[in-house]
N, C-alpha and C. Protein backbone atom coordinates (compact mmCIF):
# COMPACT_ATOMS: atom_id res chain seq x y z
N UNK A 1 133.62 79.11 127.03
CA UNK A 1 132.52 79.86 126.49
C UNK A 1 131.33 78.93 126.34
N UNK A 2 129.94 79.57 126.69
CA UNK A 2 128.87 78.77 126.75
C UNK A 2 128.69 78.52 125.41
N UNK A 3 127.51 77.73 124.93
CA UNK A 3 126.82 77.75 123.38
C UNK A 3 125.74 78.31 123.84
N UNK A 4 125.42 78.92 122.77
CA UNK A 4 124.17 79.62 122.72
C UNK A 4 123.26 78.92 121.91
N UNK A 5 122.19 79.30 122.34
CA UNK A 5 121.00 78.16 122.12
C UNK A 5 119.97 78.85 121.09
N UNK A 6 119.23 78.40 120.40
CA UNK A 6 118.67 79.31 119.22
C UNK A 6 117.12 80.13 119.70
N UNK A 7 117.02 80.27 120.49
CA UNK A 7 116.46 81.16 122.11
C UNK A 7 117.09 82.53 121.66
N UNK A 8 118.23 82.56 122.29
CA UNK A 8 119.20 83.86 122.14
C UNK A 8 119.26 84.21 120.65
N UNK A 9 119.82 83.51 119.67
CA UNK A 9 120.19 83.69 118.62
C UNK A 9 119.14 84.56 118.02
N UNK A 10 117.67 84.06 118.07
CA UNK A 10 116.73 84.65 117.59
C UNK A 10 116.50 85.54 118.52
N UNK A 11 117.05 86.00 119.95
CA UNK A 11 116.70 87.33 120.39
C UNK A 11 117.81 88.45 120.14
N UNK A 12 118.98 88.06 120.13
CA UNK A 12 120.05 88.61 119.55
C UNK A 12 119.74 89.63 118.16
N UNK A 13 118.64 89.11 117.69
CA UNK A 13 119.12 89.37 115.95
C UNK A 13 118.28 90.30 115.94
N UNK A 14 116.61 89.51 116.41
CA UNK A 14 115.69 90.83 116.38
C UNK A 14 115.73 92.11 117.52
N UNK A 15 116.68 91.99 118.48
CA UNK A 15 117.00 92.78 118.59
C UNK A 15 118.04 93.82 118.13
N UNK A 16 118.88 93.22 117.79
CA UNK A 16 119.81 94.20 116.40
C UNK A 16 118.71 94.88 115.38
N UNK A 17 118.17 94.01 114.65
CA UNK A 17 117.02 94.43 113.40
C UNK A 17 116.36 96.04 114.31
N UNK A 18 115.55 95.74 115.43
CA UNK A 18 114.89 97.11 116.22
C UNK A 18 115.66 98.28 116.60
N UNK A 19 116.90 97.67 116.83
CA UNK A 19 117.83 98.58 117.21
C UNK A 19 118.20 99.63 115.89
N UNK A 20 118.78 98.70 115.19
CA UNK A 20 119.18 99.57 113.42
C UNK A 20 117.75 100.34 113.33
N UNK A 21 116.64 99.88 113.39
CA UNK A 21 115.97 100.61 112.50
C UNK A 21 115.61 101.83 113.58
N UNK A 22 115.05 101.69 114.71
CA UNK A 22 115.18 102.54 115.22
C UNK A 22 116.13 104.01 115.17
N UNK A 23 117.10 103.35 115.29
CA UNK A 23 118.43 104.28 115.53
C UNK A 23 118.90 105.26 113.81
N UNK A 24 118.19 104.92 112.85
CA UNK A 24 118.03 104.67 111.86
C UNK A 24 116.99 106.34 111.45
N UNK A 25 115.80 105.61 112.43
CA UNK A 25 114.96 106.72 112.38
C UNK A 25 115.14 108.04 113.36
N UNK A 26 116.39 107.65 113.96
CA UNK A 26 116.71 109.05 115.14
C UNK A 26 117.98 109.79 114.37
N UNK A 27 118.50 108.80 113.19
CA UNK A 27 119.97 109.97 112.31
C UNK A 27 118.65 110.40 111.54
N UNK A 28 118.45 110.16 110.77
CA UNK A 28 117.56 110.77 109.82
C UNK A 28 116.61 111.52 110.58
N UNK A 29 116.34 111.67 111.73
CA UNK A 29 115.26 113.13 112.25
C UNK A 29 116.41 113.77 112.50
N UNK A 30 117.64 113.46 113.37
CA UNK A 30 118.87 114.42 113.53
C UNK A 30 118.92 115.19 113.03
N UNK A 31 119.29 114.38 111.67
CA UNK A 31 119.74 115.40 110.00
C UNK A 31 119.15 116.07 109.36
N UNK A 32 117.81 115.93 109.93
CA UNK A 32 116.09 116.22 108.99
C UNK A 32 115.58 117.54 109.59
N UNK A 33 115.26 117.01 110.61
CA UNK A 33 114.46 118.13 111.95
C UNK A 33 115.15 118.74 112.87
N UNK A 34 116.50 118.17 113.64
CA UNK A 34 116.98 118.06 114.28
C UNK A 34 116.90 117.91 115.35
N UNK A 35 116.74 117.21 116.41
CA UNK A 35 116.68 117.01 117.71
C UNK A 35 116.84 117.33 118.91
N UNK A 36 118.46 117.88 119.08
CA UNK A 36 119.05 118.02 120.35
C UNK A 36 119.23 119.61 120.62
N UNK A 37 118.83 120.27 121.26
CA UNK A 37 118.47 121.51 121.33
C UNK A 37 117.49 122.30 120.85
N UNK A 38 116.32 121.39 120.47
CA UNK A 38 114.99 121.88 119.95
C UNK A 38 113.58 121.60 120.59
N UNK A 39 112.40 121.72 120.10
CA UNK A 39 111.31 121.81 120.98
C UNK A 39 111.41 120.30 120.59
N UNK A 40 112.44 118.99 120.12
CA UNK A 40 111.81 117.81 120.06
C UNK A 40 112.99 116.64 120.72
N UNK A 41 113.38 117.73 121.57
CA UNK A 41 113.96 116.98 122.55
C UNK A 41 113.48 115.77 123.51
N UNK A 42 112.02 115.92 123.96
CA UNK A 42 111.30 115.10 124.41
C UNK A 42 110.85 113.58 123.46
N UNK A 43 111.20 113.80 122.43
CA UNK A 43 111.23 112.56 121.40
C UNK A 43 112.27 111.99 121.60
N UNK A 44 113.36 112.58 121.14
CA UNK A 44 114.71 111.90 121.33
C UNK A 44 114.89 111.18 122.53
N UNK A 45 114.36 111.91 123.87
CA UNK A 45 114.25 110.90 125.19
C UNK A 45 113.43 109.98 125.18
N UNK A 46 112.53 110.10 123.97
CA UNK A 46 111.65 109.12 124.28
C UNK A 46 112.32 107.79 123.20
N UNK A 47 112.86 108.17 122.00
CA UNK A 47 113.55 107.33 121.18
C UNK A 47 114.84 106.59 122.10
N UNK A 48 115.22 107.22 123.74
CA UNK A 48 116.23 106.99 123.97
C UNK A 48 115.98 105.85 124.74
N UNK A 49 114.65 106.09 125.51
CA UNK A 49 114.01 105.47 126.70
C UNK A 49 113.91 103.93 126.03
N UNK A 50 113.34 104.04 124.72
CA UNK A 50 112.93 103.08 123.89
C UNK A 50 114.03 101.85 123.16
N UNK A 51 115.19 102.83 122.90
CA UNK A 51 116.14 101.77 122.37
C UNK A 51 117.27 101.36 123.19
N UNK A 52 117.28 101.83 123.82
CA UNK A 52 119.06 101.98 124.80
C UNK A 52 118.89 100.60 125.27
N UNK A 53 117.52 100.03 125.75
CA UNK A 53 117.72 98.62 126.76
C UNK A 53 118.13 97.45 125.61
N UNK A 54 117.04 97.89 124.56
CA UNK A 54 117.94 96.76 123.57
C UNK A 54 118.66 96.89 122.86
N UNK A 55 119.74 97.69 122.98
CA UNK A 55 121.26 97.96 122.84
C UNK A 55 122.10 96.38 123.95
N UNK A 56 121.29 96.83 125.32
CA UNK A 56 122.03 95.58 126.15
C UNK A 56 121.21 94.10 126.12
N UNK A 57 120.12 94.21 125.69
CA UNK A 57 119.22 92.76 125.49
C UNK A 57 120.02 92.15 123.87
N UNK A 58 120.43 92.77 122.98
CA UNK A 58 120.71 92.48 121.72
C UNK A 58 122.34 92.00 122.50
N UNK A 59 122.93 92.70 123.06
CA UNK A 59 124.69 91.87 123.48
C UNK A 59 124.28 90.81 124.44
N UNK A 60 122.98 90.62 125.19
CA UNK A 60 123.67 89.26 126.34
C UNK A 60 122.56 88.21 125.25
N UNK A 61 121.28 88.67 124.81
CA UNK A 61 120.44 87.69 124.18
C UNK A 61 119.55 87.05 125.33
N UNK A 62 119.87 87.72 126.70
CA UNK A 62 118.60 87.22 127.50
C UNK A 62 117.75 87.97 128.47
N UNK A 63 117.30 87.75 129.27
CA UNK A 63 116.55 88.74 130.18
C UNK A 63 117.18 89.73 131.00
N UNK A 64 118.08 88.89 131.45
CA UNK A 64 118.74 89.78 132.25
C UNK A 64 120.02 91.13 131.53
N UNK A 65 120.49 91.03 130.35
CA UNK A 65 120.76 92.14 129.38
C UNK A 65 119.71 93.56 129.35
N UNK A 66 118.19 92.62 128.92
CA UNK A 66 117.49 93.64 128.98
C UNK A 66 117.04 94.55 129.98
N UNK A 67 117.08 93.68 131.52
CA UNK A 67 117.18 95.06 132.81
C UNK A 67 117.79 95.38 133.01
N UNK A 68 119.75 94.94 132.60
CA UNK A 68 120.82 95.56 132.62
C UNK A 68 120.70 96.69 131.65
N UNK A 69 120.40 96.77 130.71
CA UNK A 69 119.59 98.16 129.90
C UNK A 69 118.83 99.15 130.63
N UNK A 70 117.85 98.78 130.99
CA UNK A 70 116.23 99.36 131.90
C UNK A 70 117.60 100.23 132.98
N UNK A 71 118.33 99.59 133.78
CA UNK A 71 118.77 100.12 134.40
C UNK A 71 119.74 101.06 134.24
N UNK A 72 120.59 100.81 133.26
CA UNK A 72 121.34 101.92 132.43
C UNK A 72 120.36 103.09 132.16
N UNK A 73 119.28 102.58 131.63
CA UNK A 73 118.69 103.55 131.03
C UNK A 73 117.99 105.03 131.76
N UNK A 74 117.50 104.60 132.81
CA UNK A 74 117.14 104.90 134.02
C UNK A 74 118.42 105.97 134.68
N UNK A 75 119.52 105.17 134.63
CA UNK A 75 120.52 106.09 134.92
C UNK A 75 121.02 106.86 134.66
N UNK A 76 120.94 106.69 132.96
CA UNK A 76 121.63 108.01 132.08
C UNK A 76 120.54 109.14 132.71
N UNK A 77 119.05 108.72 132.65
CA UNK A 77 118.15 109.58 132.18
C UNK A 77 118.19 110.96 134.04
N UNK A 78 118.30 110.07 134.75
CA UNK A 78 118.64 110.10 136.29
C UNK A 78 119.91 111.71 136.34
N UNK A 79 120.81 111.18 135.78
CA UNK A 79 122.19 111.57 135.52
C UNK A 79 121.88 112.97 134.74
N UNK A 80 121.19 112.85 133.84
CA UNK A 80 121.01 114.00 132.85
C UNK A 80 120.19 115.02 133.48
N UNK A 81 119.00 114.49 134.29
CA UNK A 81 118.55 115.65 135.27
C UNK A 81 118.77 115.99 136.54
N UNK A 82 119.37 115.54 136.80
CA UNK A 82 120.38 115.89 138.09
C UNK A 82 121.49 116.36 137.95
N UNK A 83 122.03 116.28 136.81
CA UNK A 83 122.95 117.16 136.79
C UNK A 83 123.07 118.83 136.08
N UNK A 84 121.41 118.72 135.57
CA UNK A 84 121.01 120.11 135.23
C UNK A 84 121.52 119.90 133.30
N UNK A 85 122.05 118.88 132.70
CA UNK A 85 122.77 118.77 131.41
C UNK A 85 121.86 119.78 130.85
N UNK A 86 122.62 120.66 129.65
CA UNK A 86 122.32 121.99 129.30
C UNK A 86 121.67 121.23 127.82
N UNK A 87 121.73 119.70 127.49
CA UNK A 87 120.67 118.88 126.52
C UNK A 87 119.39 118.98 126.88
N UNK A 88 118.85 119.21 128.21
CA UNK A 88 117.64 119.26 128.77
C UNK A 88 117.49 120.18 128.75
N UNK A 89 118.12 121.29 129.91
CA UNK A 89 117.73 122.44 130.32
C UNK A 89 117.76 123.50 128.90
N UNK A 90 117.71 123.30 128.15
CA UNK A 90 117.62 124.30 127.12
C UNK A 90 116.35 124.14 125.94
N UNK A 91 115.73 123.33 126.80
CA UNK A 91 114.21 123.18 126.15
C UNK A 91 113.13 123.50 127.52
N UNK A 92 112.27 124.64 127.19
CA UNK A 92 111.33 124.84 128.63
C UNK A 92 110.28 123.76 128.93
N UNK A 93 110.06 123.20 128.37
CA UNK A 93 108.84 122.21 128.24
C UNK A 93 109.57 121.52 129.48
N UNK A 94 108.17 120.78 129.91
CA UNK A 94 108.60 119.76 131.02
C UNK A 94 108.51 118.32 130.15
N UNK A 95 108.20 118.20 128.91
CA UNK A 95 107.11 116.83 128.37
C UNK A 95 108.70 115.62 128.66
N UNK A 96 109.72 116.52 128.68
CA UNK A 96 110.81 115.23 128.28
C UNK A 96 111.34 114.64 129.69
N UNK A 97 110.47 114.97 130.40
CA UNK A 97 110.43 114.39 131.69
C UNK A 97 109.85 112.98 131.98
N UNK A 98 108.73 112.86 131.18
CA UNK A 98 108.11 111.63 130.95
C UNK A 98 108.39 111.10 129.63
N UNK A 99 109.69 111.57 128.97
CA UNK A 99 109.43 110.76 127.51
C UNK A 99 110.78 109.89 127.72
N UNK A 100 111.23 109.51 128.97
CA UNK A 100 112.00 108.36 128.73
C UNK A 100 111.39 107.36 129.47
N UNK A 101 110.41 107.45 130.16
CA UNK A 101 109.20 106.34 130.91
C UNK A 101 108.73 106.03 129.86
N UNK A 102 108.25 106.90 129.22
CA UNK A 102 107.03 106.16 128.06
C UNK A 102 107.71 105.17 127.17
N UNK A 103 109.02 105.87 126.74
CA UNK A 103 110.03 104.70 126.02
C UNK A 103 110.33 103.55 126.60
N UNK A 104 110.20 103.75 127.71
CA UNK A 104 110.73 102.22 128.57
C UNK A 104 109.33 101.64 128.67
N UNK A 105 108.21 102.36 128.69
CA UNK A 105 107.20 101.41 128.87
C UNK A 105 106.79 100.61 127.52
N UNK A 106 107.19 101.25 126.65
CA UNK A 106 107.28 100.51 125.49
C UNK A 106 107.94 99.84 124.90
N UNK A 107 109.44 99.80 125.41
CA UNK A 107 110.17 98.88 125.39
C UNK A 107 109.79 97.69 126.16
N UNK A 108 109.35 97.76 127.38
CA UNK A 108 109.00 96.90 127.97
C UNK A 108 107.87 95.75 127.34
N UNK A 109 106.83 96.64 126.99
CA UNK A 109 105.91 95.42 126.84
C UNK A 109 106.20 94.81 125.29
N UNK A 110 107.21 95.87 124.54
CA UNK A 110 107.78 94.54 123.31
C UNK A 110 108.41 93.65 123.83
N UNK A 111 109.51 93.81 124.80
CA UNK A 111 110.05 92.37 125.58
C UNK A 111 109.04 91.69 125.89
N UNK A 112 107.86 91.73 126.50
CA UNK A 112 107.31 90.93 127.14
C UNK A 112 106.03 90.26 125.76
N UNK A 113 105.81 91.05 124.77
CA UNK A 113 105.49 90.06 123.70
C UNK A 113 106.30 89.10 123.38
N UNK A 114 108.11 89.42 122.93
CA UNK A 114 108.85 88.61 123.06
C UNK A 114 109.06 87.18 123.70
N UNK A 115 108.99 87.57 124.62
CA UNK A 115 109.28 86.48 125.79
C UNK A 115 108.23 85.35 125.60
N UNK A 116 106.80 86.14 125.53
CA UNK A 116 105.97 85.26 125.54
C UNK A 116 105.40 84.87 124.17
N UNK A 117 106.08 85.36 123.23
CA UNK A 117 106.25 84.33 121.56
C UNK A 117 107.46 82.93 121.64
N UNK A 118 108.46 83.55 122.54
CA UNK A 118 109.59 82.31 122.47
C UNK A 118 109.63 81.28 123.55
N UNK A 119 108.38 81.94 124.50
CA UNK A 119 108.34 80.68 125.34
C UNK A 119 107.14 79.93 124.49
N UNK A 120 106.72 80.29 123.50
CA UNK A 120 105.62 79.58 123.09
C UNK A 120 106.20 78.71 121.74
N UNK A 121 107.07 79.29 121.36
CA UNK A 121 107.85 78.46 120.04
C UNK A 121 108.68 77.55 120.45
N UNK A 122 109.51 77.83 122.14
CA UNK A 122 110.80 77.45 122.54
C UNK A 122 109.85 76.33 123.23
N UNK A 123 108.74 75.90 123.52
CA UNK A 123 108.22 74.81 124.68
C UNK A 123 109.09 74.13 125.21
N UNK A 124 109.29 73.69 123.80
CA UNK A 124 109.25 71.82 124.27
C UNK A 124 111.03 72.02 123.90
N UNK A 125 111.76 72.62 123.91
CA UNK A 125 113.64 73.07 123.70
C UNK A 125 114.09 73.16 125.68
């Protein structure tokens, strides 16, 4: 087993921290508003788009976790409309078509603040 270097450690964690709270704020709309079979289905894809990659950036702690995510993510979302899933098709709106892009695009450029806070702390490591 490798050691992990305090690089990861500190991406590991804050990504757990985003993840909980996130995920956090999708039981409590569940339980609140409810989500999955309602006109706010397009949130939930977008809450999905948004957290799912750092679900896999929080287990490897490096870059490549996080496109192993992007790409999961991509796939579920792929999977769910192609296969017609009656989670989608039972909302008429088209909006949740683009609300797992927008999540990933926002996932994205928090990684890439990331990256470029720990290459700036990590220099000289």
């Amino acid at each position: 087993m490798s050691d992990i270097n305090q690089k990861e450690l500190d991406t590991r964690r804050r990504s757990l921290q985003l993840f909980v709270c996130g995920f956090s704020v999708v039981v409590i709309k569940l339980f609140t508003v409810g989500l999955v079979e309602t006109a706010y289905i397009s949130e939930l894809m977008l809450y999905f788009g948004f957290l799912f990659p750092f679900l896999f950036y929080m287990a490897r702690g490096n870059s490549f976790g996080f496109w192993l995510g992007v790409a999961a993510t991509v796939s579920v979302s792929l999977y769910l409309e192609i296969s017609g899933s009656r989670l989608i098709s039972s909302n008429p709106e088209d909006g949740f078509k683009a609300s797992t892009e927008v999540g990933l695009l926002g996932a994205y450029l928090i990684y890439k603040v990331w990256e470029l806070y720990c290459a700036r702390k990590y220099k000289n490591t």
